[in-house]
PDB file of N, CA and C in Angstrom:
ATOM      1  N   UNK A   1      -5.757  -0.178 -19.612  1.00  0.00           N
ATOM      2  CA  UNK A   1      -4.545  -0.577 -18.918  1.00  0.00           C
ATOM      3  C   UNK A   1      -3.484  -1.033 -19.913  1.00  0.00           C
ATOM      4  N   UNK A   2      -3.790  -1.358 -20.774  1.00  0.00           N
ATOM      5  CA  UNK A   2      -2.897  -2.535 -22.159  1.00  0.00           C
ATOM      6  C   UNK A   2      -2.000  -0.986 -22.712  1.00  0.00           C
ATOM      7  N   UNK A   3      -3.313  -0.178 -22.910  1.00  0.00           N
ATOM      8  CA  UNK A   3      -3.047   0.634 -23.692  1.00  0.00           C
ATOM      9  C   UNK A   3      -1.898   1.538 -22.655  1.00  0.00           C
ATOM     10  N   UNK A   4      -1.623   1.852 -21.688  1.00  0.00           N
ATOM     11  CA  UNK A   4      -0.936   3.055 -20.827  1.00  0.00           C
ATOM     12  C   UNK A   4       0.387   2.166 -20.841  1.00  0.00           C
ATOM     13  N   UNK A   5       0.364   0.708 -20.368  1.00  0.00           N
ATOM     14  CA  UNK A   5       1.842  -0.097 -20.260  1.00  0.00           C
ATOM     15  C   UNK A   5       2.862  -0.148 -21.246  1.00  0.00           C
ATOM     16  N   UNK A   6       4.133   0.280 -21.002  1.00  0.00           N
ATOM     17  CA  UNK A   6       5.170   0.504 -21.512  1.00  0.00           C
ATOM     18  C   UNK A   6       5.283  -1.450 -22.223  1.00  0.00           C
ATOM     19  N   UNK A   7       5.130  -1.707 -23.448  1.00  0.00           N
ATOM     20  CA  UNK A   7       4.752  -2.930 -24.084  1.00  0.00           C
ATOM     21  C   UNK A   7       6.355  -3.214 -24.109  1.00  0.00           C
ATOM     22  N   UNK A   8       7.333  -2.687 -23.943  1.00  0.00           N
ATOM     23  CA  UNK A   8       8.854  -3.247 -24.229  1.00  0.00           C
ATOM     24  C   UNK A   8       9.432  -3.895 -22.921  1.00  0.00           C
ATOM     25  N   UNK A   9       8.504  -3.192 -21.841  1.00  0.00           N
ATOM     26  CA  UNK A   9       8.863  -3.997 -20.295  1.00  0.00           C
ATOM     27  C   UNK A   9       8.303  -4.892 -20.254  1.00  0.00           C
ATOM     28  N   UNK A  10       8.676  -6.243 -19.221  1.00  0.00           N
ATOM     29  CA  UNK A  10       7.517  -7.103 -18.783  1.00  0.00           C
ATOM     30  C   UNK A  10       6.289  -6.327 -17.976  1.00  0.00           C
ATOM     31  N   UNK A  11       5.844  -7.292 -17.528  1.00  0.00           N
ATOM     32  CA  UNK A  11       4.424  -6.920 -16.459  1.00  0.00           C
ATOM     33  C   UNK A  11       5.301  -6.771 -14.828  1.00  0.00           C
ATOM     34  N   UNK A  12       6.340  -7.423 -14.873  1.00  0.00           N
ATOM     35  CA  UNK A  12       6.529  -7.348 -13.294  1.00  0.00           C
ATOM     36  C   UNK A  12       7.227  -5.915 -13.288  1.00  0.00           C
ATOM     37  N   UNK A  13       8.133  -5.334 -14.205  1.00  0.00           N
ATOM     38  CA  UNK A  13       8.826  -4.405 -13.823  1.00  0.00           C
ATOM     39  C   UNK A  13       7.501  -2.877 -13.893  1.00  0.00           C
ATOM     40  N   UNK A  14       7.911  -2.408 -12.798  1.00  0.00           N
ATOM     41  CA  UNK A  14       7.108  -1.208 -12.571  1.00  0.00           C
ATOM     42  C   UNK A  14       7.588   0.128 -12.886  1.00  0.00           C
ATOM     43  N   UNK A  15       6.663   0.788 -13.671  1.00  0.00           N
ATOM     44  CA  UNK A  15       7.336   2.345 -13.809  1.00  0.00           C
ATOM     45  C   UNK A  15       7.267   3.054 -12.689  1.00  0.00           C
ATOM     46  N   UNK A  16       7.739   4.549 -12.161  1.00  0.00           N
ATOM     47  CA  UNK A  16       8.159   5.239 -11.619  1.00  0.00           C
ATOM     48  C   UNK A  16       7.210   5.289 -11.075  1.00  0.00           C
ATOM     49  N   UNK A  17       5.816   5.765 -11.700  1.00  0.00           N
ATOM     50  CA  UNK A  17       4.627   6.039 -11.055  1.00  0.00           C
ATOM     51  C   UNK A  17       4.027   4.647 -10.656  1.00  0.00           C
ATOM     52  N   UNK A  18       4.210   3.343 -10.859  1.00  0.00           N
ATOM     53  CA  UNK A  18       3.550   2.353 -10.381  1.00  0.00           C
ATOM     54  C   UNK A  18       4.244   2.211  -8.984  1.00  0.00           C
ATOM     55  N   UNK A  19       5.955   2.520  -8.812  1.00  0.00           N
ATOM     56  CA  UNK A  19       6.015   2.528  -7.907  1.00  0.00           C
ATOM     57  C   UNK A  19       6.009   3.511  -6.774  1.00  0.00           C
ATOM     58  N   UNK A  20       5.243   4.441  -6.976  1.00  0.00           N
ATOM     59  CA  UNK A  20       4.870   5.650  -6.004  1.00  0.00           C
ATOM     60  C   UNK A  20       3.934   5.305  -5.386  1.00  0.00           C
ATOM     61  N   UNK A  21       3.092   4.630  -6.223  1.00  0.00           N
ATOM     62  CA  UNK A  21       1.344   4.250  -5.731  1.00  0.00           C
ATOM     63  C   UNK A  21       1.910   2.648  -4.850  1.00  0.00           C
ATOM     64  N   UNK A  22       2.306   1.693  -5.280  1.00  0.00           N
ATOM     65  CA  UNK A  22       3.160   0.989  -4.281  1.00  0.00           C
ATOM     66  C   UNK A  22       3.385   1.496  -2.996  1.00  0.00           C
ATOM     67  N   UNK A  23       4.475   2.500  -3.145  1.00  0.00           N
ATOM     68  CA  UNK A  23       4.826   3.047  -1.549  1.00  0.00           C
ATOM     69  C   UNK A  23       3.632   3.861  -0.978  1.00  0.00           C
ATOM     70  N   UNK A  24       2.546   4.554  -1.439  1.00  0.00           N
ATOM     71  CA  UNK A  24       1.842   4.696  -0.771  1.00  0.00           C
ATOM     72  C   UNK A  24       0.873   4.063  -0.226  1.00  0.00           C
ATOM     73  N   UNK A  25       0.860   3.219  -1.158  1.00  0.00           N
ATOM     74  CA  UNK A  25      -0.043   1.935  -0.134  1.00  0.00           C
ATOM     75  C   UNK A  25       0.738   1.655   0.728  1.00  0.00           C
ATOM     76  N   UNK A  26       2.022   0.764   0.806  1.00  0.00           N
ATOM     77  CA  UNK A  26       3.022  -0.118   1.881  1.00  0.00           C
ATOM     78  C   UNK A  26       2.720   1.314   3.393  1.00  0.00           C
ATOM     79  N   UNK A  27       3.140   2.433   2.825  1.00  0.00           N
ATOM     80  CA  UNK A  27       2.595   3.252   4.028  1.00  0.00           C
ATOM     81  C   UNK A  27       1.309   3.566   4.665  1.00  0.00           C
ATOM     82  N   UNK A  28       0.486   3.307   3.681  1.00  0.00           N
ATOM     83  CA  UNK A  28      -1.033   3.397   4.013  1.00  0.00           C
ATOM     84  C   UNK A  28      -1.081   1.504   4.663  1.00  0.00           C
ATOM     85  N   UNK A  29      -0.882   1.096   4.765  1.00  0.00           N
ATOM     86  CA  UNK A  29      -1.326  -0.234   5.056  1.00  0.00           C
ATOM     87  C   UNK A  29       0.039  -0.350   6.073  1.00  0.00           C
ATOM     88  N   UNK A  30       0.585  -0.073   6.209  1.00  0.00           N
ATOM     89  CA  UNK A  30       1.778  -0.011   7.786  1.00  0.00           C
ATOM     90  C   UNK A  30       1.184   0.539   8.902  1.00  0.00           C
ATOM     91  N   UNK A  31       0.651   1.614   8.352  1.00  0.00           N
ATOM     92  CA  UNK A  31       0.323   2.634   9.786  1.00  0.00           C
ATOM     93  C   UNK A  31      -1.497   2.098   9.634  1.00  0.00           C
ATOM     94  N   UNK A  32      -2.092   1.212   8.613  1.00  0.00           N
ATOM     95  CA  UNK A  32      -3.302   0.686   9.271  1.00  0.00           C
ATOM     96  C   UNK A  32      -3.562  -0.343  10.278  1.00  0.00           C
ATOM     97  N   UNK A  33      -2.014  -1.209  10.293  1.00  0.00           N
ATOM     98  CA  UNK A  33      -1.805  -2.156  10.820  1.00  0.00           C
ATOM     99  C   UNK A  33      -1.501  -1.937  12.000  1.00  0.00           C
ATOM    100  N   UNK A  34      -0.931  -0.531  12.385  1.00  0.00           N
ATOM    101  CA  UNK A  34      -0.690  -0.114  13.563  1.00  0.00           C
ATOM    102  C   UNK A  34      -2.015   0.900  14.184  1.00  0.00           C
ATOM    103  N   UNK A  35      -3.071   0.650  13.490  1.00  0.00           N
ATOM    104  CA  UNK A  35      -3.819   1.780  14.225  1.00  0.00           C
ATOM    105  C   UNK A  35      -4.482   1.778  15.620  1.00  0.00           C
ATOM    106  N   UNK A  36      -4.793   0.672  16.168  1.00  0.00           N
ATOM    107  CA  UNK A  36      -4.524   0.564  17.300  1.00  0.00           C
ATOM    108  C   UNK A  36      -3.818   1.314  18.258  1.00  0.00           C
ATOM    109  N   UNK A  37      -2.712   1.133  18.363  1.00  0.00           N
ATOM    110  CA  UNK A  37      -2.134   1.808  18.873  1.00  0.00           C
ATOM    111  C   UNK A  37      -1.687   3.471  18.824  1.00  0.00           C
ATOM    112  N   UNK A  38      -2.021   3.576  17.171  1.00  0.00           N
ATOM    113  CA  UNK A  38      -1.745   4.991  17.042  1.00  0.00           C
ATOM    114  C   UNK A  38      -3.305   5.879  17.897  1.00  0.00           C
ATOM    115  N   UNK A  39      -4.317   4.946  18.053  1.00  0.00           N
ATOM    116  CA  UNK A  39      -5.224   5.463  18.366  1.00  0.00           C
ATOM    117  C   UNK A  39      -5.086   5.645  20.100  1.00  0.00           C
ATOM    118  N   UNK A  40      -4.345   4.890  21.031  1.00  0.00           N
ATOM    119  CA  UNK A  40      -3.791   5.133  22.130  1.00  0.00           C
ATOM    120  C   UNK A  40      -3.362   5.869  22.348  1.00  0.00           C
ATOM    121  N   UNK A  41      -2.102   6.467  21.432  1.00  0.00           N
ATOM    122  CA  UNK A  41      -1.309   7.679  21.556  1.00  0.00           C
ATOM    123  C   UNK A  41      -2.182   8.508  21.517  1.00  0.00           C
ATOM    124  N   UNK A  42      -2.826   8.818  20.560  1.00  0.00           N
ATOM    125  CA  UNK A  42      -3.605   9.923  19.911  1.00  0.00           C
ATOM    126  C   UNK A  42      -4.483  10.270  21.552  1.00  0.00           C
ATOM    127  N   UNK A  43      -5.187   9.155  22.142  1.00  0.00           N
ATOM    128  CA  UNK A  43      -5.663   9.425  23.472  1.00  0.00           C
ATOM    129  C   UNK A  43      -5.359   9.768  24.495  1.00  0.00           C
ATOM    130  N   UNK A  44      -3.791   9.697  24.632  1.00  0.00           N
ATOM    131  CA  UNK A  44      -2.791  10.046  25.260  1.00  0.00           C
ATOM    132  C   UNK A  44      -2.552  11.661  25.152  1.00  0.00           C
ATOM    133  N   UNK A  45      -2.276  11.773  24.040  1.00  0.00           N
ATOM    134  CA  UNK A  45      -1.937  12.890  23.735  1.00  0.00           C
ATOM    135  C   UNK A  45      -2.917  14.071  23.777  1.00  0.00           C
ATOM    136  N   UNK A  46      -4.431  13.763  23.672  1.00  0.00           N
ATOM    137  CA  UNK A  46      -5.285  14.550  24.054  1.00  0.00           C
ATOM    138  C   UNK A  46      -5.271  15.009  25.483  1.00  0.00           C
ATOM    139  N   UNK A  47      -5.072  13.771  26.332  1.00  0.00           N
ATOM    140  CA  UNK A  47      -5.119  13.923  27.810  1.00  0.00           C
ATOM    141  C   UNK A  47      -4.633  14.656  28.414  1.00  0.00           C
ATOM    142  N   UNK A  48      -3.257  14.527  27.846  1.00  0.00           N
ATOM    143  CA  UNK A  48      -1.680  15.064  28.271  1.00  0.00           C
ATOM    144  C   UNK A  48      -1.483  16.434  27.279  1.00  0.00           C
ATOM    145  N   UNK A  49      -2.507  17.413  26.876  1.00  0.00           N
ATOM    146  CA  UNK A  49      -2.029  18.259  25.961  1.00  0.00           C
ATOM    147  C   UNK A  49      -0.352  18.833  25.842  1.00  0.00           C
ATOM    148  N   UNK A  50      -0.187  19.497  27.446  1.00  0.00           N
ATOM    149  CA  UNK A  50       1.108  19.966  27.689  1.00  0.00           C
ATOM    150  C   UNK A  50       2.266  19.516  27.862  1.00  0.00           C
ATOM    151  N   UNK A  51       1.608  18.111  28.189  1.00  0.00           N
ATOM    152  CA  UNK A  51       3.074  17.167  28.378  1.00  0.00           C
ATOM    153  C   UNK A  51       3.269  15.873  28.091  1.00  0.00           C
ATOM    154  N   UNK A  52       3.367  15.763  26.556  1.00  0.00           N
ATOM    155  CA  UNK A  52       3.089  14.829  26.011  1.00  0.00           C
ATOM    156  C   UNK A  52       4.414  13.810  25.951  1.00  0.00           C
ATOM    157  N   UNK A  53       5.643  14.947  25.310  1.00  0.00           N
ATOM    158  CA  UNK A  53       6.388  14.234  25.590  1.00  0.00           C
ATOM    159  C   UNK A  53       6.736  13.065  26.928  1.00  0.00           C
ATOM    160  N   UNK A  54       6.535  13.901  27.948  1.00  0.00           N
ATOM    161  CA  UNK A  54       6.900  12.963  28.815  1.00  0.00           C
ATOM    162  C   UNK A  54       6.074  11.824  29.319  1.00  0.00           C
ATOM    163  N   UNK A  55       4.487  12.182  29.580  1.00  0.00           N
ATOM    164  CA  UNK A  55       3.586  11.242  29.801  1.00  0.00           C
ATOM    165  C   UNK A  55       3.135   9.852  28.362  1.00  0.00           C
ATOM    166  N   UNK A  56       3.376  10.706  27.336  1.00  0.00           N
ATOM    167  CA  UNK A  56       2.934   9.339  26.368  1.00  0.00           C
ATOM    168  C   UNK A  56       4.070   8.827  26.037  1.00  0.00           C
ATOM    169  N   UNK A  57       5.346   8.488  26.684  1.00  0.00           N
ATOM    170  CA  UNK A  57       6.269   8.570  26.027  1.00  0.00           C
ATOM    171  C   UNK A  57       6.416   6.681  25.691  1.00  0.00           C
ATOM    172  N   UNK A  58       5.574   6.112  26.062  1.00  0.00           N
ATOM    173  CA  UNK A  58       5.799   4.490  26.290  1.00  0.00           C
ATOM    174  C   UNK A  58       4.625   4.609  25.082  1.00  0.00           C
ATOM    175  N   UNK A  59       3.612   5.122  25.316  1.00  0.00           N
ATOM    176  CA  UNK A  59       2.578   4.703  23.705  1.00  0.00           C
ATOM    177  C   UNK A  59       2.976   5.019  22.498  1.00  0.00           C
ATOM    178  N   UNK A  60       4.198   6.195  22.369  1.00  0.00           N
ATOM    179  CA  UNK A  60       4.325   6.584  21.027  1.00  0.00           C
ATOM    180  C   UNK A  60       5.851   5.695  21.116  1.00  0.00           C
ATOM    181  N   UNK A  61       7.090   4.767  22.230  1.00  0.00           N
ATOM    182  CA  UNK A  61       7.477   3.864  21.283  1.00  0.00           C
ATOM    183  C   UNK A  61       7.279   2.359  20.851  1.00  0.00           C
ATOM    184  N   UNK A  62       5.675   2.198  21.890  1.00  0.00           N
ATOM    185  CA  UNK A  62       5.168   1.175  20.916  1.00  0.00           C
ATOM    186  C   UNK A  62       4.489   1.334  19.547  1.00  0.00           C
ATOM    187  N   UNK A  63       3.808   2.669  19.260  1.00  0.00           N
ATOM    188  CA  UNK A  63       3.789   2.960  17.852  1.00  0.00           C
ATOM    189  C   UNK A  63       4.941   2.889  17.021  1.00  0.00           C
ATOM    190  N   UNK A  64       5.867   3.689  17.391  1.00  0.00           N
ATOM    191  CA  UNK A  64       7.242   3.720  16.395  1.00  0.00           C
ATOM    192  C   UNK A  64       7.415   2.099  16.351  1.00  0.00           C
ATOM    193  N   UNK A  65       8.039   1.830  17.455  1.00  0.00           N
ATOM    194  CA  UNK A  65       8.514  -0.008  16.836  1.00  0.00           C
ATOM    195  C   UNK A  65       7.184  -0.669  15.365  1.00  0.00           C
ATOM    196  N   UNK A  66       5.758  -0.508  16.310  1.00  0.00           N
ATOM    197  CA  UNK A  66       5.135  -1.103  15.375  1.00  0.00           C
ATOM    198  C   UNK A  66       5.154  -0.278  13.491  1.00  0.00           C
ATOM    199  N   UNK A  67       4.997   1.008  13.702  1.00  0.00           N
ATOM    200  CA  UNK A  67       5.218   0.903  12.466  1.00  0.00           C
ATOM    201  C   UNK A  67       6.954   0.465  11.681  1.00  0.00           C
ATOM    202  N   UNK A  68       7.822   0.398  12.417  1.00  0.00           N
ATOM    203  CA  UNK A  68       9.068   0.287  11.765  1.00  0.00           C
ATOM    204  C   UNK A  68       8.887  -1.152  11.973  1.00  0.00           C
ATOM    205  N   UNK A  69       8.480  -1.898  11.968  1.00  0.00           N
ATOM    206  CA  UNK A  69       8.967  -3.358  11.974  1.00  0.00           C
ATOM    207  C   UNK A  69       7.772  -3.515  10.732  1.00  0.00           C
ATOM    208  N   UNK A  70       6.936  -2.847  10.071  1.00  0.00           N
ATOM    209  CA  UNK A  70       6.234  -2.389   8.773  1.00  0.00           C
ATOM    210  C   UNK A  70       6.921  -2.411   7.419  1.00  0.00           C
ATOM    211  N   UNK A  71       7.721  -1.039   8.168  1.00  0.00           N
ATOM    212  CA  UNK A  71       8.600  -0.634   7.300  1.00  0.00           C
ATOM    213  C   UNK A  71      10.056  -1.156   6.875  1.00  0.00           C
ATOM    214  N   UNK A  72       9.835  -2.526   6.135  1.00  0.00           N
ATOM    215  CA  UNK A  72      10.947  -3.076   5.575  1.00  0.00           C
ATOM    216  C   UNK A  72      10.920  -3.307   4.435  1.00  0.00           C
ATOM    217  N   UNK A  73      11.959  -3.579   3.814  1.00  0.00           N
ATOM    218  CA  UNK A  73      11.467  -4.122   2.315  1.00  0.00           C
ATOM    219  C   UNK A  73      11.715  -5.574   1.961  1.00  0.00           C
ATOM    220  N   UNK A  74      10.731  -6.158   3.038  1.00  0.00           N
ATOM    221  CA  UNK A  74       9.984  -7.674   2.879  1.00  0.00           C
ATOM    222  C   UNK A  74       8.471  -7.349   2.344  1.00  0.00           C
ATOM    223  N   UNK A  75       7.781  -6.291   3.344  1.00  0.00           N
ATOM    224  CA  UNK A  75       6.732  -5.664   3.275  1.00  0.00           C
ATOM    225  C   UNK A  75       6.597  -4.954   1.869  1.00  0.00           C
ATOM    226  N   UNK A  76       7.766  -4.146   1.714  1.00  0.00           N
ATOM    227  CA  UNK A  76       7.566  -3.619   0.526  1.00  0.00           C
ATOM    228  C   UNK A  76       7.159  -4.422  -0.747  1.00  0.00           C
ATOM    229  N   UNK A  77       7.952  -5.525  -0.740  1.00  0.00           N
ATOM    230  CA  UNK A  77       8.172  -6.335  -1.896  1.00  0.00           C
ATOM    231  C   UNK A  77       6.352  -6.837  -1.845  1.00  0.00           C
ATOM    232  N   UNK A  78       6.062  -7.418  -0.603  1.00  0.00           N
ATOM    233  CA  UNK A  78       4.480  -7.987  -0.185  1.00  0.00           C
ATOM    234  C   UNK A  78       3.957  -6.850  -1.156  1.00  0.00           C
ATOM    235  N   UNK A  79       3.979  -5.566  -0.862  1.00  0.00           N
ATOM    236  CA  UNK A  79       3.013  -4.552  -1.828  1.00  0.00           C
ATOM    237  C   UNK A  79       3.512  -4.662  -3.196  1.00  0.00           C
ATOM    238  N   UNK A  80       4.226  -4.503  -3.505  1.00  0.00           N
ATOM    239  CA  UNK A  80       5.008  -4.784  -4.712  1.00  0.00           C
ATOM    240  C   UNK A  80       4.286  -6.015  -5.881  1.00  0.00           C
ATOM    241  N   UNK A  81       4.099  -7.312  -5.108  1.00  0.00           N
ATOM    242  CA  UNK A  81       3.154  -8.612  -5.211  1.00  0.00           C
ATOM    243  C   UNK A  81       2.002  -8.253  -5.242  1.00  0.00           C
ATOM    244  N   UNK A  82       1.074  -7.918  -4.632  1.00  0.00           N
ATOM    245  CA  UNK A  82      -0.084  -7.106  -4.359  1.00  0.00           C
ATOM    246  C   UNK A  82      -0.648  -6.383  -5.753  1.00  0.00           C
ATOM    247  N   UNK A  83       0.317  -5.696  -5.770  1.00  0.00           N
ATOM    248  CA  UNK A  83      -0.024  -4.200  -6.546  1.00  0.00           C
ATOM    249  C   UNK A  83       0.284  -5.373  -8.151  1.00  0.00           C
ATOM    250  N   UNK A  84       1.641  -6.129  -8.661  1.00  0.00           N
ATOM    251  CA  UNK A  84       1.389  -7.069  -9.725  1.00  0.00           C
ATOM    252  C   UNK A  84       0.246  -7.676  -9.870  1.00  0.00           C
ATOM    253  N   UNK A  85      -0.024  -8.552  -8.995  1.00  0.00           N
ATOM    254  CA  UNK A  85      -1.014  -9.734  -8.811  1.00  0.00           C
ATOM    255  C   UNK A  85      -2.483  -8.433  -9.318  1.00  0.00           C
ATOM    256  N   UNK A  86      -2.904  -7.360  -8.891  1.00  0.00           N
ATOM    257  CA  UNK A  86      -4.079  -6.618  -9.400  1.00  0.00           C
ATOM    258  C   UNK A  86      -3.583  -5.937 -11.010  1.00  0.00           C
ATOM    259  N   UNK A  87      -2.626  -5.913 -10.985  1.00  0.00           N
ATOM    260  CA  UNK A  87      -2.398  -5.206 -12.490  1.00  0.00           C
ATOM    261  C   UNK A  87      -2.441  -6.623 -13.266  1.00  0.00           C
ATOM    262  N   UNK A  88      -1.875  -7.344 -13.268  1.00  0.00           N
ATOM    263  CA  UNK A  88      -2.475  -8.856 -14.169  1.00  0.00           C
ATOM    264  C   UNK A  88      -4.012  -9.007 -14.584  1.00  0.00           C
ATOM    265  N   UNK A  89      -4.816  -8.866 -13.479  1.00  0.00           N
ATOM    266  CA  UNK A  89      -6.285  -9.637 -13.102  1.00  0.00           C
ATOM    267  C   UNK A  89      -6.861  -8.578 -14.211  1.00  0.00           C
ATOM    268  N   UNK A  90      -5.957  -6.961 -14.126  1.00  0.00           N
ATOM    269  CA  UNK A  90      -6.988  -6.231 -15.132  1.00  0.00           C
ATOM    270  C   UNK A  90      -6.974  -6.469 -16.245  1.00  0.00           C
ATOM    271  N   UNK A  91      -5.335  -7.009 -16.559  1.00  0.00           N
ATOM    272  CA  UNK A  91      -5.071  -6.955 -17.949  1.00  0.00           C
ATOM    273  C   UNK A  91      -5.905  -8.191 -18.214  1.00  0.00           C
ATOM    274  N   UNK A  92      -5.986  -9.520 -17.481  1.00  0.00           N
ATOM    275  CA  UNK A  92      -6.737 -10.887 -17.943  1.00  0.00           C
ATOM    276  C   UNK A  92      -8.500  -9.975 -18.358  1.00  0.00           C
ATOM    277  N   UNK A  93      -8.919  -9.296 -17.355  1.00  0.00           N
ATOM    278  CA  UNK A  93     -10.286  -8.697 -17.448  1.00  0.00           C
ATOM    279  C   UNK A  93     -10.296  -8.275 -19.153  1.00  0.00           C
ATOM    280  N   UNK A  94      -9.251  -6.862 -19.236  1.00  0.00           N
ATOM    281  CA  UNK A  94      -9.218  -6.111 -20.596  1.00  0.00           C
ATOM    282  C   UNK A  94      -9.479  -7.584 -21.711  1.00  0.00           C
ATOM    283  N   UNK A  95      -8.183  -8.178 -21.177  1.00  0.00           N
ATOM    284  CA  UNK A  95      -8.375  -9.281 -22.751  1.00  0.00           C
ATOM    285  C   UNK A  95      -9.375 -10.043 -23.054  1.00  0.00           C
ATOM    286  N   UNK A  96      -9.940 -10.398 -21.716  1.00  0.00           N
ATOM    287  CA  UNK A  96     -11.180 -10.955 -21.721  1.00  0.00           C
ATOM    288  C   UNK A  96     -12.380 -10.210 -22.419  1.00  0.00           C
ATOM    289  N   UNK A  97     -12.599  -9.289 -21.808  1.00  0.00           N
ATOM    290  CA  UNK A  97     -13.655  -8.220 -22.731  1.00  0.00           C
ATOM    291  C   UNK A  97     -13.155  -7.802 -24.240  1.00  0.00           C
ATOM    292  N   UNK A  98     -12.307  -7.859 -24.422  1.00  0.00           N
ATOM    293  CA  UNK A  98     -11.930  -7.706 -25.863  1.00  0.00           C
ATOM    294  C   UNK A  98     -11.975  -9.710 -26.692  1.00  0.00           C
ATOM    295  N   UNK A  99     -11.865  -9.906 -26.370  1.00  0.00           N
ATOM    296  CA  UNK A  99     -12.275 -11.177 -26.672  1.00  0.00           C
ATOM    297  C   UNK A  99     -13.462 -11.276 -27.102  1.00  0.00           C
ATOM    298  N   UNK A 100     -14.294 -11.063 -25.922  1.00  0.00           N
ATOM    299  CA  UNK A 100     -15.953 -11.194 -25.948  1.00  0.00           C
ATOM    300  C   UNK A 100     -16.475  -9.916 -27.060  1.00  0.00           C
ATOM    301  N   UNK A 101     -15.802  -8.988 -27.339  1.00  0.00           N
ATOM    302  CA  UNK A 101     -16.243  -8.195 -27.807  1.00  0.00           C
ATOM    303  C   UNK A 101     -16.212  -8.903 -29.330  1.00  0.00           C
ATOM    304  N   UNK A 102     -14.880  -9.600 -29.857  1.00  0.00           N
ATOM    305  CA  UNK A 102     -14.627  -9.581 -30.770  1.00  0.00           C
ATOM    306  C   UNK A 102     -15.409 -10.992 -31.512  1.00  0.00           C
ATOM    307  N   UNK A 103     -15.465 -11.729 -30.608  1.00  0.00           N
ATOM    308  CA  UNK A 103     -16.708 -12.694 -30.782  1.00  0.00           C
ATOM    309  C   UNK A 103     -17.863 -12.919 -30.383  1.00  0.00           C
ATOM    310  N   UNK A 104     -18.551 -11.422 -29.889  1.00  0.00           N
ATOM    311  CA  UNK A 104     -20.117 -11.402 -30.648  1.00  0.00           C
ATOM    312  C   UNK A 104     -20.221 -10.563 -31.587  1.00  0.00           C
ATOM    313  N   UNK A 105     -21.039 -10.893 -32.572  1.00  0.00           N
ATOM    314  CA  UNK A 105     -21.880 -10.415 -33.699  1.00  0.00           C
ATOM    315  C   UNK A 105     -21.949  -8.920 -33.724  1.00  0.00           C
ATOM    316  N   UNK A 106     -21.936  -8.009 -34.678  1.00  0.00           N
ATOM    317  CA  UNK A 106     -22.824  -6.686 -34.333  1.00  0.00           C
ATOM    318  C   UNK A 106     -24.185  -6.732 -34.819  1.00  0.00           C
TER     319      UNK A 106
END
């Protein structure tokens, strides 16, 4: 991990690709938070093959609200925190094992 980080940035600022994997979590963890309900629709929508629009039309906009009230960037920032707070713990891990490495014996 020491070794891939751009050493001229801090730790909080994220490269391009740290923040891709960010947004795919914030989206993976939006629509987990809503699965419930996406799982209603989804039952809905089996039921109703032909006429979905009109019969599920109350389950899919309590899905939409729930995932858009997800999708903000309060939440984002929450993943953002998340995703820092685990890139730290590795780098404390790395230094730690390099530590230990360097003070035992061969």
């Amino acid at each position: 991990m020491l070794a891939e980080r751009n050493k001229s940035l801090p730790i909080w600022v994220l490269t391009p690709k740290e923040e891709k994997v960010v947004r795919e979590n914030w989206k993976k963890n939006s629509w987990k938070k809503c699965d419930e309900l996406a799982r209603i629709f989804n039952l809905c929508a089996k039921a109703n093959t032909f006429n979905v629009t009109t019969a599920c039309t109350v389950p899919k906009e309590m899905l939409y609200e729930c995932v858009y009230k997800y999708n903000t960037p309060e939440y984002m920032d929450i993943e953002r925190d998340l995703f820092i707070r685990e890139k730290l713990r590795k780098m404390e891990e790395e230094v730690n094992s390099r530590k230990a490495a360097v003070q035992t014996p061969p």
